[in-house]
N, C-alpha and C. Protein backbone atom coordinates (compact mmCIF):
# COMPACT_ATOMS: atom_id res chain seq x y z
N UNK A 1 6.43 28.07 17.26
CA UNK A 1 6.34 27.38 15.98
C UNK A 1 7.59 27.71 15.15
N UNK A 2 8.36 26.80 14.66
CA UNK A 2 9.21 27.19 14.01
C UNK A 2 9.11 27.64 12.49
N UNK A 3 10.26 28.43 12.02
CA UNK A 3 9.64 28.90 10.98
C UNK A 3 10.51 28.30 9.54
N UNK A 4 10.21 28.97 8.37
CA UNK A 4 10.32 27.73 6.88
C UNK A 4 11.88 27.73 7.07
N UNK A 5 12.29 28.38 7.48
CA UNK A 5 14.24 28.13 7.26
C UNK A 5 14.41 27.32 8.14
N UNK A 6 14.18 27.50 9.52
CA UNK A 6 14.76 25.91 10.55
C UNK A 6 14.01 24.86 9.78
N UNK A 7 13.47 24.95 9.44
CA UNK A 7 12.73 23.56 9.28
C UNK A 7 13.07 23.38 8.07
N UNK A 8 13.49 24.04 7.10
CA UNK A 8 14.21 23.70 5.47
C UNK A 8 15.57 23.40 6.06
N UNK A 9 16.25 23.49 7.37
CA UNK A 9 17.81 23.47 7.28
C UNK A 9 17.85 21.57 8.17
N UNK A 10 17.00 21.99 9.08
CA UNK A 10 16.57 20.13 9.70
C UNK A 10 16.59 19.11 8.76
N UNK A 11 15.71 19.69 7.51
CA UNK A 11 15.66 18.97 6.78
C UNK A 11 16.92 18.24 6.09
N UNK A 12 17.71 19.51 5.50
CA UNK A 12 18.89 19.34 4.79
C UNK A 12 19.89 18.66 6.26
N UNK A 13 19.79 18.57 7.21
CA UNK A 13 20.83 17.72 7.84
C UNK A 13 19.89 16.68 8.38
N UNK A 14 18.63 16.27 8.04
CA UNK A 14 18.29 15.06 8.13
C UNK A 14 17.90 13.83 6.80
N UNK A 15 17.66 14.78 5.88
CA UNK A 15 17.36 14.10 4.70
C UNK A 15 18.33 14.22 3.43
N UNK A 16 19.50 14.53 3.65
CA UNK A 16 20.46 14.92 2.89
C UNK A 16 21.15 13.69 2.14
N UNK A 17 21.47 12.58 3.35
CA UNK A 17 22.21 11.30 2.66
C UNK A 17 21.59 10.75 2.16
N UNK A 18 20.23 10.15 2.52
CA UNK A 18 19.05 9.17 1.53
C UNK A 18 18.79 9.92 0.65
N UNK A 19 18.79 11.39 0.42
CA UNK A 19 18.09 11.75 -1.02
C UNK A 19 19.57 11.85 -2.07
N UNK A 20 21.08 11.35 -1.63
CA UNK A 20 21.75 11.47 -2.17
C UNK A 20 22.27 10.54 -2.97
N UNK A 21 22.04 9.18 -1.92
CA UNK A 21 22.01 7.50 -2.07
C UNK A 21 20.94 7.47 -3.04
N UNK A 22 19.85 7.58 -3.34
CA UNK A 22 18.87 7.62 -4.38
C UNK A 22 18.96 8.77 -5.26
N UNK A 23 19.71 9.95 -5.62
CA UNK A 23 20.13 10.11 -6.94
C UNK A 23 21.28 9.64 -7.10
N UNK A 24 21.92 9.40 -6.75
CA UNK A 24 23.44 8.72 -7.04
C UNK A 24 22.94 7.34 -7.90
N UNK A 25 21.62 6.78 -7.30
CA UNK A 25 21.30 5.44 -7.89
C UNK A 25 20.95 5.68 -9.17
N UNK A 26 20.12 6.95 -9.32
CA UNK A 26 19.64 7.17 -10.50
C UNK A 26 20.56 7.70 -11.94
N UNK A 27 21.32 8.36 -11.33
CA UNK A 27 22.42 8.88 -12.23
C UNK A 27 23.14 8.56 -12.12
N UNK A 28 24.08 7.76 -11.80
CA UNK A 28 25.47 6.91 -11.39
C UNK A 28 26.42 7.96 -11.49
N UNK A 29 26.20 8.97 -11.27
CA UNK A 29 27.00 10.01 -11.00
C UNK A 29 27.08 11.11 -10.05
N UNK A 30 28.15 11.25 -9.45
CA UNK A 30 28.47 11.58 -7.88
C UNK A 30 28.18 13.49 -8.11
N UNK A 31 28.56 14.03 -9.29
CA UNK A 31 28.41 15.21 -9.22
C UNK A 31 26.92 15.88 -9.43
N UNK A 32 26.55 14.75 -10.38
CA UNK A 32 25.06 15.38 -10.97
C UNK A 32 24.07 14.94 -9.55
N UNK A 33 24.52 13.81 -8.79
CA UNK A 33 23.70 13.69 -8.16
C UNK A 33 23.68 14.99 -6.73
N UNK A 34 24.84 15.50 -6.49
CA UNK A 34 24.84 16.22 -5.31
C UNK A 34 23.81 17.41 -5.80
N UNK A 35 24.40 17.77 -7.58
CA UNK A 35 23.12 18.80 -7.92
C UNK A 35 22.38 19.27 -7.46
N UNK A 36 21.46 17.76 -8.00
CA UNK A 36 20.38 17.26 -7.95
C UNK A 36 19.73 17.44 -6.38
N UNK A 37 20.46 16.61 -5.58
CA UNK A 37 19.91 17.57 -4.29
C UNK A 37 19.78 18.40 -3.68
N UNK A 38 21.08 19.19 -4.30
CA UNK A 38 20.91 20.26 -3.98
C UNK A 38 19.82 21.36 -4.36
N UNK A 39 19.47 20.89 -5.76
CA UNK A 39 18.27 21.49 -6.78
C UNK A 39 16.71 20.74 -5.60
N UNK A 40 16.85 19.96 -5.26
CA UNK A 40 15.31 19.13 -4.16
C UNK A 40 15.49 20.51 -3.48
N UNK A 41 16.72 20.74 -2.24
CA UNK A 41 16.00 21.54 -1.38
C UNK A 41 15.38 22.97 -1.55
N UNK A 42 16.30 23.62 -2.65
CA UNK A 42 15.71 24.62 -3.78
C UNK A 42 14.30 24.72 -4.09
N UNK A 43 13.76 23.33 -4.67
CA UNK A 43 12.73 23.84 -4.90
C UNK A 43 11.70 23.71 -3.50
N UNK A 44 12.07 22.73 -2.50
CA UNK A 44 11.35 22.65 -1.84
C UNK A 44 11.30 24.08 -0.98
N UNK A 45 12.34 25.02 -0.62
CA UNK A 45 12.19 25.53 -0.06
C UNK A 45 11.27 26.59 -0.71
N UNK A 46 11.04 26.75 -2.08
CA UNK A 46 10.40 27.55 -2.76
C UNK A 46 9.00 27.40 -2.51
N UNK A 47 8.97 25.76 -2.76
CA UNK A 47 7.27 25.49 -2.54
C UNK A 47 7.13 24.97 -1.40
N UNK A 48 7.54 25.35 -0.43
CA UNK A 48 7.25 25.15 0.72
C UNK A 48 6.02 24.93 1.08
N UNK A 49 5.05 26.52 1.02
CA UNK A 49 3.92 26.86 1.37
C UNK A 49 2.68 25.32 1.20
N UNK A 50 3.33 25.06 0.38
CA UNK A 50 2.34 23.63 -0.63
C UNK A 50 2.49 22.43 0.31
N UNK A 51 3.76 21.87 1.15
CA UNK A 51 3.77 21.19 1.62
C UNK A 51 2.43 21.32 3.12
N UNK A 52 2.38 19.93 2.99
CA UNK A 52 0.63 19.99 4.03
C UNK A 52 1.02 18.85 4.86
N UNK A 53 2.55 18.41 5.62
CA UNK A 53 2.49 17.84 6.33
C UNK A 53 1.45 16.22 6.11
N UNK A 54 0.96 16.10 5.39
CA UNK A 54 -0.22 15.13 5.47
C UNK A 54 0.99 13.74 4.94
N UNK A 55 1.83 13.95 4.81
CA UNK A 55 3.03 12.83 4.61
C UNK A 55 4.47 13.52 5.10
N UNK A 56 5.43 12.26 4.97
CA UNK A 56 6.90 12.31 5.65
C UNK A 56 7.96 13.50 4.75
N UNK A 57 8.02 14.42 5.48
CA UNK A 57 9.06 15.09 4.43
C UNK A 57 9.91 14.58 3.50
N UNK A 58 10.30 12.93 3.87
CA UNK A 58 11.02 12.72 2.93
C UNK A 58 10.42 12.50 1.86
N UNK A 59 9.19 11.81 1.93
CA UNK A 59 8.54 10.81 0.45
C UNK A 59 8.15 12.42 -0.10
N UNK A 60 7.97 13.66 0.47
CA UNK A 60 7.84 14.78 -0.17
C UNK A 60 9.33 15.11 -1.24
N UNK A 61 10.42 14.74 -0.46
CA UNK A 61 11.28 15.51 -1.49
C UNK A 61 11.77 14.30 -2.00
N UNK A 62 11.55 12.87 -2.07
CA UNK A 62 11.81 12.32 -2.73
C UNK A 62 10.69 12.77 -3.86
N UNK A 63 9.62 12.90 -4.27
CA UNK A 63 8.64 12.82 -5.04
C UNK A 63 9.51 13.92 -5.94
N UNK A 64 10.18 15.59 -5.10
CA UNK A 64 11.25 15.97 -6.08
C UNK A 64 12.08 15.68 -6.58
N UNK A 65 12.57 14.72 -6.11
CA UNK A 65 14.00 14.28 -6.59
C UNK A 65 13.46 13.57 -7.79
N UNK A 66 12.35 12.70 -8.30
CA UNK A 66 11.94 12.19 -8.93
C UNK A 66 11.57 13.13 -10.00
N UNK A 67 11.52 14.06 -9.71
CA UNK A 67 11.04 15.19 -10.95
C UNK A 67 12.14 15.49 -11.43
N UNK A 68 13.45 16.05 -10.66
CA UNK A 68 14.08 16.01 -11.22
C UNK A 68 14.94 15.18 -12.02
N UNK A 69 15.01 14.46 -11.76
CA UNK A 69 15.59 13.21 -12.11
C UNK A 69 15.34 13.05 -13.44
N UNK A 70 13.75 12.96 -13.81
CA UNK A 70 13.13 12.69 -15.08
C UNK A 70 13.61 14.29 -15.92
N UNK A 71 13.37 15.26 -15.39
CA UNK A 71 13.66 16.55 -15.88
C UNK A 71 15.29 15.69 -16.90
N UNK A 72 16.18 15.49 -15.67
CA UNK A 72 17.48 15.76 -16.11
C UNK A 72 17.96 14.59 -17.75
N UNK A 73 16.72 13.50 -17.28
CA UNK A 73 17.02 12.12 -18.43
C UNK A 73 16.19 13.18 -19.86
N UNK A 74 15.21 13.75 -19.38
CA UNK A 74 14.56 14.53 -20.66
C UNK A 74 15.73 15.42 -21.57
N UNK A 75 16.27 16.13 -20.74
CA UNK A 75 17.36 16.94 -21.29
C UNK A 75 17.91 15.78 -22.37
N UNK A 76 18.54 14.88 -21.07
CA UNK A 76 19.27 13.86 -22.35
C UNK A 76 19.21 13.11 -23.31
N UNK A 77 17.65 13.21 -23.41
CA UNK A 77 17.34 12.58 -24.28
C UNK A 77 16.99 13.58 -25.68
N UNK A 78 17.01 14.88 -25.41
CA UNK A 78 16.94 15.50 -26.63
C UNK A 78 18.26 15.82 -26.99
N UNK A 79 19.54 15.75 -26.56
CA UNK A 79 20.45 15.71 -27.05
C UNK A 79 21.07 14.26 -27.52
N UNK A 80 20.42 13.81 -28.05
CA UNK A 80 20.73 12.27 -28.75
C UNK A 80 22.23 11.97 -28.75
N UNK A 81 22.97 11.02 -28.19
CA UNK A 81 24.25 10.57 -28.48
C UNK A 81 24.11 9.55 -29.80
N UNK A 82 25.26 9.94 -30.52
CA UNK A 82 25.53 8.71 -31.33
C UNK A 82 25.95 7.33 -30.89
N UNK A 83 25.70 6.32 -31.04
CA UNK A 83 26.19 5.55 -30.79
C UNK A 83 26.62 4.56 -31.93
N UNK A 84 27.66 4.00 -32.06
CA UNK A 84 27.85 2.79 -33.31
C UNK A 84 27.82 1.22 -32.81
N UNK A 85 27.16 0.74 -33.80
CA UNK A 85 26.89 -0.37 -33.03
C UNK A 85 27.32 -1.43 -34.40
N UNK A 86 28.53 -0.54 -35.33
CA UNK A 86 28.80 -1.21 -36.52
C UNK A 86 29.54 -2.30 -36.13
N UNK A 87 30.32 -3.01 -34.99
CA UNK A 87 31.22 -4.15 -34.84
C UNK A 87 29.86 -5.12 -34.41
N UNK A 88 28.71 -5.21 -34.77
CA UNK A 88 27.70 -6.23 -34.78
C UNK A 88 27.29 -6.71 -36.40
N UNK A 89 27.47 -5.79 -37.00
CA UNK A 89 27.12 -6.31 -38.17
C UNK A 89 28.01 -6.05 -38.90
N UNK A 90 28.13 -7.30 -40.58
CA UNK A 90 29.13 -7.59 -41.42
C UNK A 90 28.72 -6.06 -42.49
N UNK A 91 29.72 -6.11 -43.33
CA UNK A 91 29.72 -5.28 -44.63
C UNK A 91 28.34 -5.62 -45.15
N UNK A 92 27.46 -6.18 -45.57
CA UNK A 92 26.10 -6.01 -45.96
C UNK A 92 25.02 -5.71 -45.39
N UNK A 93 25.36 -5.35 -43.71
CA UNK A 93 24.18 -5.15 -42.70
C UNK A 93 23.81 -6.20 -42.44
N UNK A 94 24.19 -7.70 -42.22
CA UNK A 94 23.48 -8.42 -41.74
C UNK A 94 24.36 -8.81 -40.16
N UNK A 95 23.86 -9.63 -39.41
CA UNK A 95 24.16 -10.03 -38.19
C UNK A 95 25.50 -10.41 -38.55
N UNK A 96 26.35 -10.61 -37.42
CA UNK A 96 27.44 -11.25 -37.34
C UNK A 96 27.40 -12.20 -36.76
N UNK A 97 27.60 -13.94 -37.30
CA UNK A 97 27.56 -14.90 -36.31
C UNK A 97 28.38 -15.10 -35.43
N UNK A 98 27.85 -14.55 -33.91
CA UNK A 98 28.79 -14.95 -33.09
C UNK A 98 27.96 -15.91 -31.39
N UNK A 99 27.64 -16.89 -32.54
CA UNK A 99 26.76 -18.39 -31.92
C UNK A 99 27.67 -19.21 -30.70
N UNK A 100 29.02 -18.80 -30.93
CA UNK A 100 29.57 -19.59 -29.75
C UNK A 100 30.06 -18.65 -28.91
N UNK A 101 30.12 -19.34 -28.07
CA UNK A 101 30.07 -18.71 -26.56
C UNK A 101 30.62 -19.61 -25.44
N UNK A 102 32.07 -18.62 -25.39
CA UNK A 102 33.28 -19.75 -24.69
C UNK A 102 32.25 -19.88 -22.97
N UNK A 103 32.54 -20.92 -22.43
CA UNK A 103 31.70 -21.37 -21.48
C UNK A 103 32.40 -20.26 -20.00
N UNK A 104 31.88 -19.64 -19.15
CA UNK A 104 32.25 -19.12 -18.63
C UNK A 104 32.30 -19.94 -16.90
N UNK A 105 33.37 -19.40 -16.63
CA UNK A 105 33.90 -19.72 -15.57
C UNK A 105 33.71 -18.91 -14.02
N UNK A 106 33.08 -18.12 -13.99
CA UNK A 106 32.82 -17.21 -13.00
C UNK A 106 31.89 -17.89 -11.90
N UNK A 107 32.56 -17.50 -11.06
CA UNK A 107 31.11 -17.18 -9.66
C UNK A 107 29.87 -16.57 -9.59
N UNK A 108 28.85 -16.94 -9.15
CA UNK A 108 27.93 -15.93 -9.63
C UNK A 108 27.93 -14.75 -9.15
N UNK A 109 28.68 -14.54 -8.12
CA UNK A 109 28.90 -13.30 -7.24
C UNK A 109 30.08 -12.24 -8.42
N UNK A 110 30.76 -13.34 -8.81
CA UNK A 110 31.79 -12.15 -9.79
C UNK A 110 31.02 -12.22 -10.88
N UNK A 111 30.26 -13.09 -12.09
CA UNK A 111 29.24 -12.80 -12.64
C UNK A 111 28.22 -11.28 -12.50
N UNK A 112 27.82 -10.97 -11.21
CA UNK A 112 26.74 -10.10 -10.81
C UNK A 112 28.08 -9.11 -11.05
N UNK A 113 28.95 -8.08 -10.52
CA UNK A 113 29.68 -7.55 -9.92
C UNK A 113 30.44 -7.22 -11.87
N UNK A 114 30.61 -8.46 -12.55
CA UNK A 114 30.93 -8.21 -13.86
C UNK A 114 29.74 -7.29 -14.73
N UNK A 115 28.24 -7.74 -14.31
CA UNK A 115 27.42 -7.42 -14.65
C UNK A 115 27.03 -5.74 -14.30
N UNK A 116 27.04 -5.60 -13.27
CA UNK A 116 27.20 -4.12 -12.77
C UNK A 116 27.89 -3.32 -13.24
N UNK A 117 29.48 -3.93 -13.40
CA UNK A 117 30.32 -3.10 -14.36
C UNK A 117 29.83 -2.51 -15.22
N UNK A 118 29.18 -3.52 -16.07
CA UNK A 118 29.05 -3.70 -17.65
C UNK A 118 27.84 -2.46 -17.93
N UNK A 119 26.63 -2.46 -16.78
CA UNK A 119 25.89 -1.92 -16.83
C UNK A 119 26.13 -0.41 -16.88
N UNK A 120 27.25 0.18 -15.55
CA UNK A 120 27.65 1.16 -15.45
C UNK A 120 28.42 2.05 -16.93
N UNK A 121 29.07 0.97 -17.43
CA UNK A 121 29.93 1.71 -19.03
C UNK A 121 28.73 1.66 -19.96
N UNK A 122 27.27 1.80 -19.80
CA UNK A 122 26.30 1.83 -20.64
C UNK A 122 26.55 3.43 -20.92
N UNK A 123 25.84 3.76 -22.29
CA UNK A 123 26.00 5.15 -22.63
C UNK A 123 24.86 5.85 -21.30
N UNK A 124 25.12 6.97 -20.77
CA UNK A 124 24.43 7.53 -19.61
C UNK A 124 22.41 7.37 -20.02
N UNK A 125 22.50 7.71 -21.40
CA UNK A 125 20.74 8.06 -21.61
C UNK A 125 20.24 6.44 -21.57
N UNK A 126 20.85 5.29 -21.32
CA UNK A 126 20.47 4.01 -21.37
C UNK A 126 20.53 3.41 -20.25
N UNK A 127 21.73 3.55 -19.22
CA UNK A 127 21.61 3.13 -17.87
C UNK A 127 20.02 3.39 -17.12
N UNK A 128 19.15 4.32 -17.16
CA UNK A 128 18.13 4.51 -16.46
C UNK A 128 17.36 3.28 -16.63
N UNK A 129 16.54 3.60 -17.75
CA UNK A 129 15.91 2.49 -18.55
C UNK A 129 16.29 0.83 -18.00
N UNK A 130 17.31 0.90 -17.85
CA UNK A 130 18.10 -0.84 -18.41
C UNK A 130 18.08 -0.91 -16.33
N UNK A 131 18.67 -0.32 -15.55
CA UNK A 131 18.06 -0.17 -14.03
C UNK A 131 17.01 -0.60 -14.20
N UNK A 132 15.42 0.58 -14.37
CA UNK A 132 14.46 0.61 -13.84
C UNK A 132 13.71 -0.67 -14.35
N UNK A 133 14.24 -1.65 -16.18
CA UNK A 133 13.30 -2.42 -16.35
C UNK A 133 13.41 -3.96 -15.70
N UNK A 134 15.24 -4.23 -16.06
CA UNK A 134 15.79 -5.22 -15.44
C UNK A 134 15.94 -5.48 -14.02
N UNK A 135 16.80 -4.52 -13.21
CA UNK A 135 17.23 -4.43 -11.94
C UNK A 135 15.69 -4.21 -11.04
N UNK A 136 14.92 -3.03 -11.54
CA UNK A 136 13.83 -2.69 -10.60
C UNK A 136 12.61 -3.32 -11.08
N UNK A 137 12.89 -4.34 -12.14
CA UNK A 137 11.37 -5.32 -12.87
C UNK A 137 9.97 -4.09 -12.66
N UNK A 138 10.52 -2.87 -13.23
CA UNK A 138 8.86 -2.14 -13.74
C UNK A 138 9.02 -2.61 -14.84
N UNK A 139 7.38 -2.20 -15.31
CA UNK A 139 6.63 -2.54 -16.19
C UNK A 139 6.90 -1.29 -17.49
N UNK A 140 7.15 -1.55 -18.62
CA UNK A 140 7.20 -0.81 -19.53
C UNK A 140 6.17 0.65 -19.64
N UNK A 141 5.41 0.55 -19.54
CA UNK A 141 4.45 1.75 -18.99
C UNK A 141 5.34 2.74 -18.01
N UNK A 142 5.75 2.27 -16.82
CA UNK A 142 6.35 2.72 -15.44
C UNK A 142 7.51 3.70 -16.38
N UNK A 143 8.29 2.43 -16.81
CA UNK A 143 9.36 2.73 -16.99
C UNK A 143 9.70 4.29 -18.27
N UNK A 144 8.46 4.33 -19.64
CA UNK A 144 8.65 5.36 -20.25
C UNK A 144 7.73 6.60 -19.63
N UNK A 145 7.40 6.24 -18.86
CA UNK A 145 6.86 7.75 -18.16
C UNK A 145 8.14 7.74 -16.91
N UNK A 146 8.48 7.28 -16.17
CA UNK A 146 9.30 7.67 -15.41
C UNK A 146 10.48 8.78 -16.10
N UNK A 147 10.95 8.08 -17.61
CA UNK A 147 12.31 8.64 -17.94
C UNK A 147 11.84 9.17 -19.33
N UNK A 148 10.56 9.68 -20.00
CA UNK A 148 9.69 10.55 -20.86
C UNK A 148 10.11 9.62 -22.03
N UNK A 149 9.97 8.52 -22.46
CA UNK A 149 10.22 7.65 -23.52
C UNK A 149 9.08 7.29 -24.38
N UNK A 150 9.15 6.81 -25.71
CA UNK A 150 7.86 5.95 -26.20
C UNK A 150 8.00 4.57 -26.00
N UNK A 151 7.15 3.74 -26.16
CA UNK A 151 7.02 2.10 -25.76
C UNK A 151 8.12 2.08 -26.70
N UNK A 152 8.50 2.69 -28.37
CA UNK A 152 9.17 1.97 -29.04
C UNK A 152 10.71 2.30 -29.25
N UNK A 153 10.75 3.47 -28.38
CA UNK A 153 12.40 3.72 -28.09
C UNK A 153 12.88 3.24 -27.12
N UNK A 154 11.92 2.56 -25.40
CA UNK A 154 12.55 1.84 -24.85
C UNK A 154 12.77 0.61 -24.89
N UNK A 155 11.95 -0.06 -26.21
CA UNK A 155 12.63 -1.50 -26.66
C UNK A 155 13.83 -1.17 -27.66
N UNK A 156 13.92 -0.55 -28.29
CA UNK A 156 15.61 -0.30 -29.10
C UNK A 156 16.30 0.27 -28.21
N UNK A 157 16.51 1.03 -27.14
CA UNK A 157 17.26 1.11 -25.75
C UNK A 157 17.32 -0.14 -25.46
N UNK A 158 16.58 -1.25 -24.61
CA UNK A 158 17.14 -2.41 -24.46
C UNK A 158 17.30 -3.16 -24.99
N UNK A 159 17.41 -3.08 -26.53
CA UNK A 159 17.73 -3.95 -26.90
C UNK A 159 19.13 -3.50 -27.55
N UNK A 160 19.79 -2.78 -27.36
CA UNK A 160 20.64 -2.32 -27.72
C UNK A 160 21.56 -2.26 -26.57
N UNK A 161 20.98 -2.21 -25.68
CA UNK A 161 21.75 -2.71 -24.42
C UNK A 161 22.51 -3.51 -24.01
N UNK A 162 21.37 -4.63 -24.31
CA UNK A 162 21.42 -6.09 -24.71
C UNK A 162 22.27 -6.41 -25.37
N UNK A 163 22.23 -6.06 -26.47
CA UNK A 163 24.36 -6.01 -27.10
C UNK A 163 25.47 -5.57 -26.59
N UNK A 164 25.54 -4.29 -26.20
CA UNK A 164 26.32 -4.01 -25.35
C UNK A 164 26.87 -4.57 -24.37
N UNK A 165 25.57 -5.12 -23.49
CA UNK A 165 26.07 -6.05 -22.11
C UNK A 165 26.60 -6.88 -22.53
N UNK A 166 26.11 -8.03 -23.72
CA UNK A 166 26.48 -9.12 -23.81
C UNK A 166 28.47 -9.01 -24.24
N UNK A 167 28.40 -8.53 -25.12
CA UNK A 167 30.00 -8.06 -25.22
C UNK A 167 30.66 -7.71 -24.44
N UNK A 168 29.89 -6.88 -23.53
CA UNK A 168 30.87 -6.08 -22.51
C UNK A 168 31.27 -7.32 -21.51
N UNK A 169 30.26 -7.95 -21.28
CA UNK A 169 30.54 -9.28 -20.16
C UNK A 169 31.57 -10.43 -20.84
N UNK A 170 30.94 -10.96 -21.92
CA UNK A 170 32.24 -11.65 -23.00
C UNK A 170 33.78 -11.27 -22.59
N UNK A 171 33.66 -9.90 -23.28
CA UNK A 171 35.04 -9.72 -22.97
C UNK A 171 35.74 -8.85 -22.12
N UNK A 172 35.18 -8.93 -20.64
CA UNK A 172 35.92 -8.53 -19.61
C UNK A 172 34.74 -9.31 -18.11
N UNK A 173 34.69 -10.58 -18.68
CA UNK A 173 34.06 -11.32 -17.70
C UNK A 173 34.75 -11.72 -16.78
N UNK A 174 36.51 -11.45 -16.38
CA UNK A 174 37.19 -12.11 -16.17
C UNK A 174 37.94 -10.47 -15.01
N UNK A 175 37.35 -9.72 -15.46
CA UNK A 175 37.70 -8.20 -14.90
C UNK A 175 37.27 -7.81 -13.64
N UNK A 176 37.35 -7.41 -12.51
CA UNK A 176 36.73 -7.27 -11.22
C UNK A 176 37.45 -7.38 -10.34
């Protein structure tokens, strides 16, 4: 019978790239995500004892990676970024009319690919959210327990997004 280290090290050279490809998805970032896996086999090897075989090692340390994951958006979300979102509105706080909208010329393939961009230069604590509601169509429920939110901070997250993108695509729709 083999014992918890061969079988914690199998692991790490069998489940190493998919759990890396799925935090990389989650954090769009190459360093936090190696962490991050590296933090899965950590704990798994800790709680080993707990694992009961009764499922695939992976959906086991994916289920960590998912903890952490949310762990790491919690952090970020108590350190609040500022963000300004004053080039939307005039000197009295009201909207800025900007009703026209030069007709765009893109492919939908450079469209998507513009869109991705756009998504990626989101401030980091908003990319999750704006993924999991748009890209992965969960359900608002899903989505503020996945990343520890209230119903009413992940509608001012996307909707604040929603500005963002729209500008960001405007003016570098043409970028790619």
């Amino acid at each position: 019978m083999k014992g918890k280290y061969a079988i914690i090290e199998e692991w790490i050279d069998a489940y190493s790239a998919p759990l890396l490809r799925r935090a990389l998805y989650m954090v769009s970032d190459k360093e936090e995500a190696e962490d991050m896996v590296q933090e899965v086999f950590t704990a798994s090897f800790i709680a080993f004892d707990s694992f009961q075989n009764k499922s695939n090692p992976l959906t086991w340390l994916y289920a960590i990676l998912h903890n952490k994951v949310a762990d790491f958006y919690r952090k970020k979300y108590k350190n609040p970024i500022e963000n300004n979102l004053s080039h939307f509105f005039d000197s009295n706080g009201n909207w800025k009319d900007e009703s026209i909208i030069q007709p765009w010329e893109d492919t939908p393939e450079e469209w998507e690919q513009s869109l991705h961009e756009c998504i990626e230069k989101l401030p980091p604590r908003w990319k999750i959210p704006v993924k999991l509601y748009y890209l992965k169509e969960k359900k608002n429920e899903v989505v503020c327990q996945e990343v520890g939110i209230t119903p009413t901070n992940l509608w001012k997250i996307l909707q604040r997004s929603r500005l963002q993108l729209r500008e960001c695509l405007e003016n570098n729709r043409f970028v790619g």
